[in-house]
C-alpha atoms as a PDB file:
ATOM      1  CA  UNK A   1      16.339   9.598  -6.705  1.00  0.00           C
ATOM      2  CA  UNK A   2      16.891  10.952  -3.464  1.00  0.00           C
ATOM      3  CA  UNK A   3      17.933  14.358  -4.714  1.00  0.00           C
ATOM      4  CA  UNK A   4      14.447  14.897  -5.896  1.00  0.00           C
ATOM      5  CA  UNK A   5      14.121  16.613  -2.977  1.00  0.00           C
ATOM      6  CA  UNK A   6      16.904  19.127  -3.200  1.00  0.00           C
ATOM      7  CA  UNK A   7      15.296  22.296  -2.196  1.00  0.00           C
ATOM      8  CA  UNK A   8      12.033  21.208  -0.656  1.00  0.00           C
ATOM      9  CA  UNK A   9      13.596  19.904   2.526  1.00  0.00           C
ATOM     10  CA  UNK A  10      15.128  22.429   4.841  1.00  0.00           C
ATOM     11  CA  UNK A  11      19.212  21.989   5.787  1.00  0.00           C
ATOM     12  CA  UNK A  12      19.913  21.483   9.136  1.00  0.00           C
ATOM     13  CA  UNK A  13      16.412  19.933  10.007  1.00  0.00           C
ATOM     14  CA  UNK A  14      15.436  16.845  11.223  1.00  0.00           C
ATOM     15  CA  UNK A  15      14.173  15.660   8.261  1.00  0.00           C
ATOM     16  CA  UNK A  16      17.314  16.696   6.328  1.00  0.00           C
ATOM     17  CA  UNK A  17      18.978  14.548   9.058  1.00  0.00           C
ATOM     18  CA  UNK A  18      16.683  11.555   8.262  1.00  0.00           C
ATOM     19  CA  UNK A  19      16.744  11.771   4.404  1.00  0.00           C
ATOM     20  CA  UNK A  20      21.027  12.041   4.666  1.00  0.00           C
ATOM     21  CA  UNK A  21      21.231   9.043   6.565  1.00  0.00           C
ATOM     22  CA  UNK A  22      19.020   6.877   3.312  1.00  0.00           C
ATOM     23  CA  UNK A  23      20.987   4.630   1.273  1.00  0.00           C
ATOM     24  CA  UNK A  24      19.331   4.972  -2.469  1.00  0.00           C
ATOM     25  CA  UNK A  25      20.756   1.764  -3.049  1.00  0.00           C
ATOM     26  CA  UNK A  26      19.099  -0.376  -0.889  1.00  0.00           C
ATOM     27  CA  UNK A  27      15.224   1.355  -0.759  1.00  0.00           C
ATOM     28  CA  UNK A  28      12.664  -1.099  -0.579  1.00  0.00           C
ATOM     29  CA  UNK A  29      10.435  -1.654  -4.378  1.00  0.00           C
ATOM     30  CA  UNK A  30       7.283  -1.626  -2.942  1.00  0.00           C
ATOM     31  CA  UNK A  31       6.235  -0.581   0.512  1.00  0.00           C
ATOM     32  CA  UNK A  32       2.529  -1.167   1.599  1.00  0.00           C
ATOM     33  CA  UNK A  33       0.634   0.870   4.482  1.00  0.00           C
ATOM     34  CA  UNK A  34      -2.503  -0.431   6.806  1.00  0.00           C
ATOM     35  CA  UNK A  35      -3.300   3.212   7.290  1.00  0.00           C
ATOM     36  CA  UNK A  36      -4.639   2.824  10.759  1.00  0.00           C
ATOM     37  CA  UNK A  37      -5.563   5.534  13.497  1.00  0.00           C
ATOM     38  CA  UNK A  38      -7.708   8.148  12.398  1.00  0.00           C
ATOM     39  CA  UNK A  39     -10.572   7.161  14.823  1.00  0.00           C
ATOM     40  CA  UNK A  40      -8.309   7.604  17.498  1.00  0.00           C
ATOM     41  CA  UNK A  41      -6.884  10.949  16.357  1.00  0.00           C
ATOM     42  CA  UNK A  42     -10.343  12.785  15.997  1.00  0.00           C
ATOM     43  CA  UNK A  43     -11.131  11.520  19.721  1.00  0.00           C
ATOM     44  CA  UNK A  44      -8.078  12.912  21.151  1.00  0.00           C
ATOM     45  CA  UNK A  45      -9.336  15.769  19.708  1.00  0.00           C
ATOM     46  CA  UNK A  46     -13.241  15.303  20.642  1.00  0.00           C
ATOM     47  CA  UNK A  47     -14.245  15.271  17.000  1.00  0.00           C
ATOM     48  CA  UNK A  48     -16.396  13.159  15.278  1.00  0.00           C
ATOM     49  CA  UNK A  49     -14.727   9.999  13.551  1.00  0.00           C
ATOM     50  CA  UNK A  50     -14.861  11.645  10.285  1.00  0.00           C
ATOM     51  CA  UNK A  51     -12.850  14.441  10.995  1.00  0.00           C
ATOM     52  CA  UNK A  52      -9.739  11.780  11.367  1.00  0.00           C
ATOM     53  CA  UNK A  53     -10.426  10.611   7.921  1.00  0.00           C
ATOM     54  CA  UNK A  54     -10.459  13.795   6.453  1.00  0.00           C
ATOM     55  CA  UNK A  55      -7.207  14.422   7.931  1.00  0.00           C
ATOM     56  CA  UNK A  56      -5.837  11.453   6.828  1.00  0.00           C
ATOM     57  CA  UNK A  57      -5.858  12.391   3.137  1.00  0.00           C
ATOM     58  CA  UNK A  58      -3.212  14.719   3.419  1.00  0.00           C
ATOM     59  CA  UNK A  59      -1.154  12.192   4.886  1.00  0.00           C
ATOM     60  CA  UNK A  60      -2.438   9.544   1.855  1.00  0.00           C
ATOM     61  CA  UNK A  61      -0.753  12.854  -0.567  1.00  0.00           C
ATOM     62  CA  UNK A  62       2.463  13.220   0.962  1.00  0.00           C
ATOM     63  CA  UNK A  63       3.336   9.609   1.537  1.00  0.00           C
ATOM     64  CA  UNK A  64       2.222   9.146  -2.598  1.00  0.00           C
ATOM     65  CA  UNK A  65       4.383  12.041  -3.662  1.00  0.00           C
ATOM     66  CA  UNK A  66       7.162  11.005  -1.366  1.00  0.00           C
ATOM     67  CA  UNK A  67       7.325   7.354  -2.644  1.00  0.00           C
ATOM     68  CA  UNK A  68       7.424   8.351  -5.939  1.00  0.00           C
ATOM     69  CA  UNK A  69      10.449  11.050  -5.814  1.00  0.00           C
ATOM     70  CA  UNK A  70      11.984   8.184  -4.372  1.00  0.00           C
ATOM     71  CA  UNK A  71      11.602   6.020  -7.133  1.00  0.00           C
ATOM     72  CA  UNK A  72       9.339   3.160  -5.345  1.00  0.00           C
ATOM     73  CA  UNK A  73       8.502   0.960  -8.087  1.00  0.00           C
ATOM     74  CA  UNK A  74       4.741   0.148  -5.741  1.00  0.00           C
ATOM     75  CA  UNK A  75       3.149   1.667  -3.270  1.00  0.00           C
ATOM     76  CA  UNK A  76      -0.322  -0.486  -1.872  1.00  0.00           C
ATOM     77  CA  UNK A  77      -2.336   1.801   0.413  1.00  0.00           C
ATOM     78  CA  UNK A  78      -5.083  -0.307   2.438  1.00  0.00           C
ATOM     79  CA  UNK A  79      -7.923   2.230   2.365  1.00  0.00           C
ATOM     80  CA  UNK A  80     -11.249   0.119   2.973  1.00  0.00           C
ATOM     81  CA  UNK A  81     -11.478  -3.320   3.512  1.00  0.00           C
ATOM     82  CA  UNK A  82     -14.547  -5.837   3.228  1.00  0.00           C
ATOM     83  CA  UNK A  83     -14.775  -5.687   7.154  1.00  0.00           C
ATOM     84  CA  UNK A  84     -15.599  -1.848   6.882  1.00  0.00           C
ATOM     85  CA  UNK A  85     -18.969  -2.824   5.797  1.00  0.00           C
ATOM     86  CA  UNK A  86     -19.936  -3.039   9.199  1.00  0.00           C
ATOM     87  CA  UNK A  87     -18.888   0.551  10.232  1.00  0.00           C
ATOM     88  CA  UNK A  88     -22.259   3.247  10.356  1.00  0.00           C
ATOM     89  CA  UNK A  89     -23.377   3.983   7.368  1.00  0.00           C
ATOM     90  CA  UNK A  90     -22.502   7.834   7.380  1.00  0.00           C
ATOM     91  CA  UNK A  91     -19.094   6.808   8.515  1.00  0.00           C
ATOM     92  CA  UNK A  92     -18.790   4.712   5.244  1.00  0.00           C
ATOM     93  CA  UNK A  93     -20.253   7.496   2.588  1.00  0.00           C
ATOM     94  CA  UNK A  94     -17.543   9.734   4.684  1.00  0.00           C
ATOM     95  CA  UNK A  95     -15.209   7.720   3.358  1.00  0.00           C
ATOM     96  CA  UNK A  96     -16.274   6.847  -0.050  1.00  0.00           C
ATOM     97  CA  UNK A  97     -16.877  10.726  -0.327  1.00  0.00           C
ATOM     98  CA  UNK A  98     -13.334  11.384   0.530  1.00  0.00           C
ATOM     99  CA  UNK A  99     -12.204   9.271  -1.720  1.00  0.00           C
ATOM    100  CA  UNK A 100     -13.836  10.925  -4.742  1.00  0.00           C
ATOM    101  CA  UNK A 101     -12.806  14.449  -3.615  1.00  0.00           C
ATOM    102  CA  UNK A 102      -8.920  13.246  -3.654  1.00  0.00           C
ATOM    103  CA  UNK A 103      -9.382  10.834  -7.184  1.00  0.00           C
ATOM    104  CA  UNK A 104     -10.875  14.488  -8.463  1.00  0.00           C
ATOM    105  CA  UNK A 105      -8.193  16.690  -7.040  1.00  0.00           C
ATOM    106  CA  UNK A 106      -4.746  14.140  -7.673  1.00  0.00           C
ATOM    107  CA  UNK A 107      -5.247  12.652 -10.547  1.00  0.00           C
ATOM    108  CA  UNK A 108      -3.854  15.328 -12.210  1.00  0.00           C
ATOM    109  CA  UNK A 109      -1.185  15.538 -10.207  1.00  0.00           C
ATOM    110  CA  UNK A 110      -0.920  11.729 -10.289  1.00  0.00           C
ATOM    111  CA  UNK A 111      -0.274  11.638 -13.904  1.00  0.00           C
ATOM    112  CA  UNK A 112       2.546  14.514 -14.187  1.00  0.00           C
ATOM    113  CA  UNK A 113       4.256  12.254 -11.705  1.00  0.00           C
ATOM    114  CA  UNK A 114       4.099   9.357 -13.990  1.00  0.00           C
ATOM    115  CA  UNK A 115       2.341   7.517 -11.489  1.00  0.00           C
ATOM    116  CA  UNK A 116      -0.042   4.658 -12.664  1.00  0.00           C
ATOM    117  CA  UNK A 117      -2.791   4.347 -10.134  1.00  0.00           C
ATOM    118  CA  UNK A 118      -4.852   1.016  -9.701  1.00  0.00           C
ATOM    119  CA  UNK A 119      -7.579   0.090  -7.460  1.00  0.00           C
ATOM    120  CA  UNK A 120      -7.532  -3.343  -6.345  1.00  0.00           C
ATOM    121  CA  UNK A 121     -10.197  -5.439  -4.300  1.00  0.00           C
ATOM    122  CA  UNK A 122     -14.038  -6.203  -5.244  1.00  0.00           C
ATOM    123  CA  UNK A 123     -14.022  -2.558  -6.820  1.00  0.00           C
ATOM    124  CA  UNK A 124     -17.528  -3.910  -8.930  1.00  0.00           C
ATOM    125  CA  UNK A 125     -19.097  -3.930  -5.302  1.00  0.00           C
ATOM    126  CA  UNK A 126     -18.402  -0.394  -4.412  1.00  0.00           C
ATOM    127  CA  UNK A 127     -21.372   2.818  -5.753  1.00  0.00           C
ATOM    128  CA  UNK A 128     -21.403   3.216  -8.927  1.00  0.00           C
ATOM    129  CA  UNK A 129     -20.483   6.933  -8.595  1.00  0.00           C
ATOM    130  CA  UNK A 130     -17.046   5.589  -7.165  1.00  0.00           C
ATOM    131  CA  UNK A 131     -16.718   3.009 -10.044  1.00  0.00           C
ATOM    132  CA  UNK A 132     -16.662   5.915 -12.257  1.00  0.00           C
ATOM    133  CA  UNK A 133     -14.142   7.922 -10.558  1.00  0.00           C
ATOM    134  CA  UNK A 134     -11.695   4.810 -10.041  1.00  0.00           C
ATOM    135  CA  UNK A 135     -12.185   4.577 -13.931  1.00  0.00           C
ATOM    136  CA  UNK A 136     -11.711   7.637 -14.819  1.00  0.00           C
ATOM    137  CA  UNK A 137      -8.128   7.796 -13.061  1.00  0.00           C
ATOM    138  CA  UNK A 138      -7.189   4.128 -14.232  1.00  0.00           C
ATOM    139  CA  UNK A 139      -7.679   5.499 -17.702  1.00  0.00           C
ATOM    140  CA  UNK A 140      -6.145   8.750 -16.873  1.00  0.00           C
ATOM    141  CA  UNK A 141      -2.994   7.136 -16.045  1.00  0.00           C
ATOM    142  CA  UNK A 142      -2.665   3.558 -17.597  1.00  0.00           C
ATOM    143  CA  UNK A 143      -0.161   4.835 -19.918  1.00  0.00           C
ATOM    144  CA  UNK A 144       2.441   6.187 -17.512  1.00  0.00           C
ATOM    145  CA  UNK A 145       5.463   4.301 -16.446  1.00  0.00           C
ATOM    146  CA  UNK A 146       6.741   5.299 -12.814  1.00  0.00           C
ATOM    147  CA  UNK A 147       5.873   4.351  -9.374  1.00  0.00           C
ATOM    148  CA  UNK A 148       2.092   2.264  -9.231  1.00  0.00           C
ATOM    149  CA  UNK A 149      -0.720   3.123  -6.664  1.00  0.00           C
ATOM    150  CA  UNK A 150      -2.567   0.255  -5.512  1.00  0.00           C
ATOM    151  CA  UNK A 151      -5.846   1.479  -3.693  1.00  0.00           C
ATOM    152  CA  UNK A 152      -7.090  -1.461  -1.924  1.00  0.00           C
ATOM    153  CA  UNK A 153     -11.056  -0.709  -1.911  1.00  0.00           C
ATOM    154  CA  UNK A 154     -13.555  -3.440  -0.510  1.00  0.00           C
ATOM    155  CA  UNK A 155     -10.229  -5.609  -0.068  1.00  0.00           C
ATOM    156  CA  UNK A 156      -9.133  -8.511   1.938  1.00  0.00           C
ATOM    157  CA  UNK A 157      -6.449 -11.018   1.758  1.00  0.00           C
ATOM    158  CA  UNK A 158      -8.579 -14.080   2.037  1.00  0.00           C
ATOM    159  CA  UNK A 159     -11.160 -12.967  -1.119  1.00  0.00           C
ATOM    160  CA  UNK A 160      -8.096 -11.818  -2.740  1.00  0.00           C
ATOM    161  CA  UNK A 161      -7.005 -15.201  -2.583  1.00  0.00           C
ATOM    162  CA  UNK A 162     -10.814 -17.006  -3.171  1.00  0.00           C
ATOM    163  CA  UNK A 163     -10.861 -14.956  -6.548  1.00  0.00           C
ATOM    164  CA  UNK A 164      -7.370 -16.374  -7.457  1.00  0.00           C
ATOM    165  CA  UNK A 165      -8.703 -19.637  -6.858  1.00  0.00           C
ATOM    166  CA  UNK A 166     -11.641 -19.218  -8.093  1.00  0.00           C
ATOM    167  CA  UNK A 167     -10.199 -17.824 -11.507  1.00  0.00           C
ATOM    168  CA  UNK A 168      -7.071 -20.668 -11.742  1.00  0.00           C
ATOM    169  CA  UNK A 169      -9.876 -23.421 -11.266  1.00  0.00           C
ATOM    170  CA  UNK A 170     -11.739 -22.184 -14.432  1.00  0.00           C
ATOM    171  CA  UNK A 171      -8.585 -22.063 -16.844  1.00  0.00           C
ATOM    172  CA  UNK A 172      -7.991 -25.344 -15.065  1.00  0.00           C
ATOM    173  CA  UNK A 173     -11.465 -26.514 -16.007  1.00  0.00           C
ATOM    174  CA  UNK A 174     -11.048 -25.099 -19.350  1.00  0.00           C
ATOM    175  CA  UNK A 175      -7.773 -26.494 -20.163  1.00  0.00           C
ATOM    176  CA  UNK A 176      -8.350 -30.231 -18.747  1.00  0.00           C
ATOM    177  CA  UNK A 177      -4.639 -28.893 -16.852  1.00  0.00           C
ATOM    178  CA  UNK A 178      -4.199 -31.831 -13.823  1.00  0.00           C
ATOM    179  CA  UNK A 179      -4.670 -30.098 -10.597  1.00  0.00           C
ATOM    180  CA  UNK A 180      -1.278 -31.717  -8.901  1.00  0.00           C
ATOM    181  CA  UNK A 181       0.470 -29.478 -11.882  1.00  0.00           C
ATOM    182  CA  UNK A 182      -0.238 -26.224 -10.240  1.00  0.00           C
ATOM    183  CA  UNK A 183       2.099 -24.176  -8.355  1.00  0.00           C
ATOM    184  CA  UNK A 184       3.177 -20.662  -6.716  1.00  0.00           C
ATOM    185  CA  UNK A 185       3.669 -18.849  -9.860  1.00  0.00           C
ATOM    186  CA  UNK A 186       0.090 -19.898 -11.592  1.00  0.00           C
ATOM    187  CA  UNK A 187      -1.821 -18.435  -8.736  1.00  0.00           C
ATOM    188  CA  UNK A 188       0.598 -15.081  -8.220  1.00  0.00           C
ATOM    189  CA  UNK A 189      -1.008 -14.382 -11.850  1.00  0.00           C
ATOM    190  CA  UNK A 190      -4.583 -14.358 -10.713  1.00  0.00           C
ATOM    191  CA  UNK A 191      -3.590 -11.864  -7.674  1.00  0.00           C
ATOM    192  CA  UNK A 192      -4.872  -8.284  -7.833  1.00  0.00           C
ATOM    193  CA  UNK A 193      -1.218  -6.935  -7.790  1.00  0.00           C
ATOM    194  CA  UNK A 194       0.271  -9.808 -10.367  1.00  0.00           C
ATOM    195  CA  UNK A 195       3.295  -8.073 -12.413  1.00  0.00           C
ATOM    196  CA  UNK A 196       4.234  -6.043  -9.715  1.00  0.00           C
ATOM    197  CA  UNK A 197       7.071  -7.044  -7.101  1.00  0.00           C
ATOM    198  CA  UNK A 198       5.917  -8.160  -3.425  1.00  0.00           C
ATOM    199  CA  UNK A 199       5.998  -5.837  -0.694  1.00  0.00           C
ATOM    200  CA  UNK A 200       9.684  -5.631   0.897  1.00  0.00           C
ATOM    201  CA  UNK A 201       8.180  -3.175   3.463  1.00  0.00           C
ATOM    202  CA  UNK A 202       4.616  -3.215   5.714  1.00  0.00           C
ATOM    203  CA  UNK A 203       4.234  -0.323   7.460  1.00  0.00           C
ATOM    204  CA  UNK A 204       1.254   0.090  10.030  1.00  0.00           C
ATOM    205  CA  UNK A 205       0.529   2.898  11.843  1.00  0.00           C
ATOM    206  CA  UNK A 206      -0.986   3.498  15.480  1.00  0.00           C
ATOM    207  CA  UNK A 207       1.024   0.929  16.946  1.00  0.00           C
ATOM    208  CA  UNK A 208      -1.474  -2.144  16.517  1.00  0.00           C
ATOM    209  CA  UNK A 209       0.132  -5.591  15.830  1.00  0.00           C
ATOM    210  CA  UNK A 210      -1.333  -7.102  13.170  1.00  0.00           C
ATOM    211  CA  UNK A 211      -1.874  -7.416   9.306  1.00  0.00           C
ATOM    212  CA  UNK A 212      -5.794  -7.000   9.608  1.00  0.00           C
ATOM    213  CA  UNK A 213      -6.511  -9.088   6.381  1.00  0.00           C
ATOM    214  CA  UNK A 214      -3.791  -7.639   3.984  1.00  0.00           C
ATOM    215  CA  UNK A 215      -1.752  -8.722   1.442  1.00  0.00           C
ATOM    216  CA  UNK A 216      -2.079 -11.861   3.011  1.00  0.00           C
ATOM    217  CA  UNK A 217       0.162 -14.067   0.055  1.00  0.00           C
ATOM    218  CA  UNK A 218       2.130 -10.956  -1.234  1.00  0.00           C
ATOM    219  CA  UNK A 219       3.834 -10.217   2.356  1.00  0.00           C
ATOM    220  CA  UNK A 220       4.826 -14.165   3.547  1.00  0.00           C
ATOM    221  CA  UNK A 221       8.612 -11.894   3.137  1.00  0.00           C
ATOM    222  CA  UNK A 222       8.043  -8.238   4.359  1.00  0.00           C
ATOM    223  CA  UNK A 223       9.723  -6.378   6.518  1.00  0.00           C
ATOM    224  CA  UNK A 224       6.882  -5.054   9.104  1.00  0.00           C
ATOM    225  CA  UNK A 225       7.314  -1.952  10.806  1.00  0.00           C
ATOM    226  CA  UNK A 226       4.881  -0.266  13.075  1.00  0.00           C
ATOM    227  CA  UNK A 227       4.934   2.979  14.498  1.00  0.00           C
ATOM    228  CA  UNK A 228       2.656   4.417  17.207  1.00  0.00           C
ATOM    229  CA  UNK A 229       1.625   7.715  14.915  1.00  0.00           C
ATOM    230  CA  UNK A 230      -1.494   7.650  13.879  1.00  0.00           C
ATOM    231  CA  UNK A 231      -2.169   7.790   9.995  1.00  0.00           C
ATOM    232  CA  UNK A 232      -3.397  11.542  10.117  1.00  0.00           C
ATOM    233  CA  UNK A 233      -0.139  12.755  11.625  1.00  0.00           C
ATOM    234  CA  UNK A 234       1.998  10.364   9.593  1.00  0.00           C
ATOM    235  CA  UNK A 235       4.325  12.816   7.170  1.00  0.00           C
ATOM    236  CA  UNK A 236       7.715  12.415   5.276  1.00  0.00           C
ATOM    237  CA  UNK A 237      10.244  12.535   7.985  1.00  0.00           C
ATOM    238  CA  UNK A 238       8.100   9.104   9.596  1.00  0.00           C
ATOM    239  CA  UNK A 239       8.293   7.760   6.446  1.00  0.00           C
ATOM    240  CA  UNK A 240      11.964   8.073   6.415  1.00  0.00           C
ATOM    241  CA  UNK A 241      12.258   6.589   9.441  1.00  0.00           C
ATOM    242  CA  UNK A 242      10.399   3.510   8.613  1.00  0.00           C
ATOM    243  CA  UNK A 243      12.804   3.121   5.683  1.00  0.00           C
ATOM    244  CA  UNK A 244      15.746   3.371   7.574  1.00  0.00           C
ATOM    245  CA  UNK A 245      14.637   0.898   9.710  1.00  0.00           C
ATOM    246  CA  UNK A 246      14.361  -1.229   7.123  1.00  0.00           C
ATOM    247  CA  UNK A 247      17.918  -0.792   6.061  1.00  0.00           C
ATOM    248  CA  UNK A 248      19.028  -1.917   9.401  1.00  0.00           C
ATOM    249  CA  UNK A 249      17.375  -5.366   8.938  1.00  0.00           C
ATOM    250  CA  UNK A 250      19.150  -8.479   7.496  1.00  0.00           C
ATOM    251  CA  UNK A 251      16.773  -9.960   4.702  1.00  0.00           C
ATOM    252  CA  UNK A 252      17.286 -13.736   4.818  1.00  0.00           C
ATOM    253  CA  UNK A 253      13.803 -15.169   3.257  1.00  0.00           C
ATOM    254  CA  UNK A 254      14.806 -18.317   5.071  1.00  0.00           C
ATOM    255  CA  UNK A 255      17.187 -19.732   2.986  1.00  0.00           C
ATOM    256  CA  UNK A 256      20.423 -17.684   4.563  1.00  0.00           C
ATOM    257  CA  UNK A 257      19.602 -19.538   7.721  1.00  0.00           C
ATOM    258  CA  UNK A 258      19.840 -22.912   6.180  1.00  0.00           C
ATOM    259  CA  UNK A 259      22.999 -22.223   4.111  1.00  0.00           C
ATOM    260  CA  UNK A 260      25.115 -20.676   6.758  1.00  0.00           C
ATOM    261  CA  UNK A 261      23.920 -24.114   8.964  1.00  0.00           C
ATOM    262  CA  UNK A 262      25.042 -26.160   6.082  1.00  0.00           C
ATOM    263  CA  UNK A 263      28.261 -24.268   5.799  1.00  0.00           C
ATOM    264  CA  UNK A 264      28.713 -24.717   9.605  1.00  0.00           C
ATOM    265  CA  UNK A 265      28.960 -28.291   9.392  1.00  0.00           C
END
């Protein structure tokens, strides 16, 4: 997939440099993002808060597009999370106003890409005006078959998980099924991203150390990388890095460990 961008990158740059060194073979299926830092960018540059998440959108486009010449099979951007609630209140129709304005402008552009997009979290919670436009580009796309956009809106791990349980304990209930029966597999179906693979790769952005609530269950395995660029300055070639990073590592899962100790002996 990587010459999908034959002609768009120019020779000789850094970038060029970056995308040469990627091994098509061994690209992570799904990559998730905590897209963290636009506060902080619109304060370096004495603007109001907003202004950072404005900025970040065209980061949001050129990380989707990129994935998907790629050939991701997922890509789960975390875009508003149940903490967020607590943010000002203009700072949160900001967002949800963004948000519209890029469903309205990509969804076109979503679909000739063959991208499905899906918003996952307590989306029944959100305005109804941004129901309607997370609909409308579900339906738009639902029939395509390439990369898939998870949009986590009014998301976090923990009620990720509380609705799993919540929705295993009434087939459980319904089925007379014995508790002690249960296992990994029964509640990965209830999860907002069932069907899809887990995320091989967590990226995070403006250098903070922590998962902040996400994917809590779907990323026990991940490769985490974090990178001090903030999210509205994020763009292909740091995206490229992140991935080569990620070639560099030795996936093990736990079970490597063990075997090469049993082989030891």
């Amino acid at each position: 997939m990587l010459e999908n961008f034959a002609g768009q990158i120019k020779p000789g740059s850094p970038e060029a440099s970056l995308l040469k060194q990627l091994d098509a073979a061994r690209l992570p299926r799904h990559v998730a993002v905590i897209m963290d830092g636009n506060g902080r960018w619109a304060k370096k540059r004495f603007l109001p808060r907003v202004a950072g998440h404005r900025a970040g959108v065209e980061s949001v486009r050129v990380t989707v597009d990129t994935c998907a010449r790629l050939g991701l099979k997922s890509l789960t951007l975390y875009a508003f999370s149940v903490e967020n609630w607590k943010r000002p209140p203009f700072e949160i129709e900001a967002l949800m106003t963004f948000l519209k304005e890029y469903l309205r402008k990509e969804v076109k552009n979503l679909h000739r890409e063959n991208i499905v997009f899906r918003a996952i979290g307590r989306t029944a919670e959100l305005d109804q005006s941004v129901q309607d436009e997370l609909r409308v580009s579900e339906a738009t796309t639902a029939g395509n078959t390439g990369m898939v956009l998870n949009v986590a809106l009014n998301y976090g791990g923990r009620t990720e998980l509380v609705d799993a349980f919540r929705q295993l304990a009434a087939e459980c209930q319904q089925t007379g099924r014995a508790p002690h029966t249960i296992n990994e597999t029964d509640l990965e179906k209830y999860l907002y991203t069932a069907g899809q693979a887990e995320p091989d790769l967590l990226i995070r952005t403006s250098g903070e150390l922590r998962v902040s609530n996400f994917l809590l269950w779907q990323i026990a395995y991940a490769e985490i990388y974090v990178t001090d660029t903030l999210w509205p300055d994020f763009r292909r070639p740091d995206l490229f890095a992140a991935l080569l990073d990620y070639q560099k590592r030795e996936r093990r899962y736990g079970g490597l460990i063990a075997e090469a100790a049993q082989n030891a002996k």
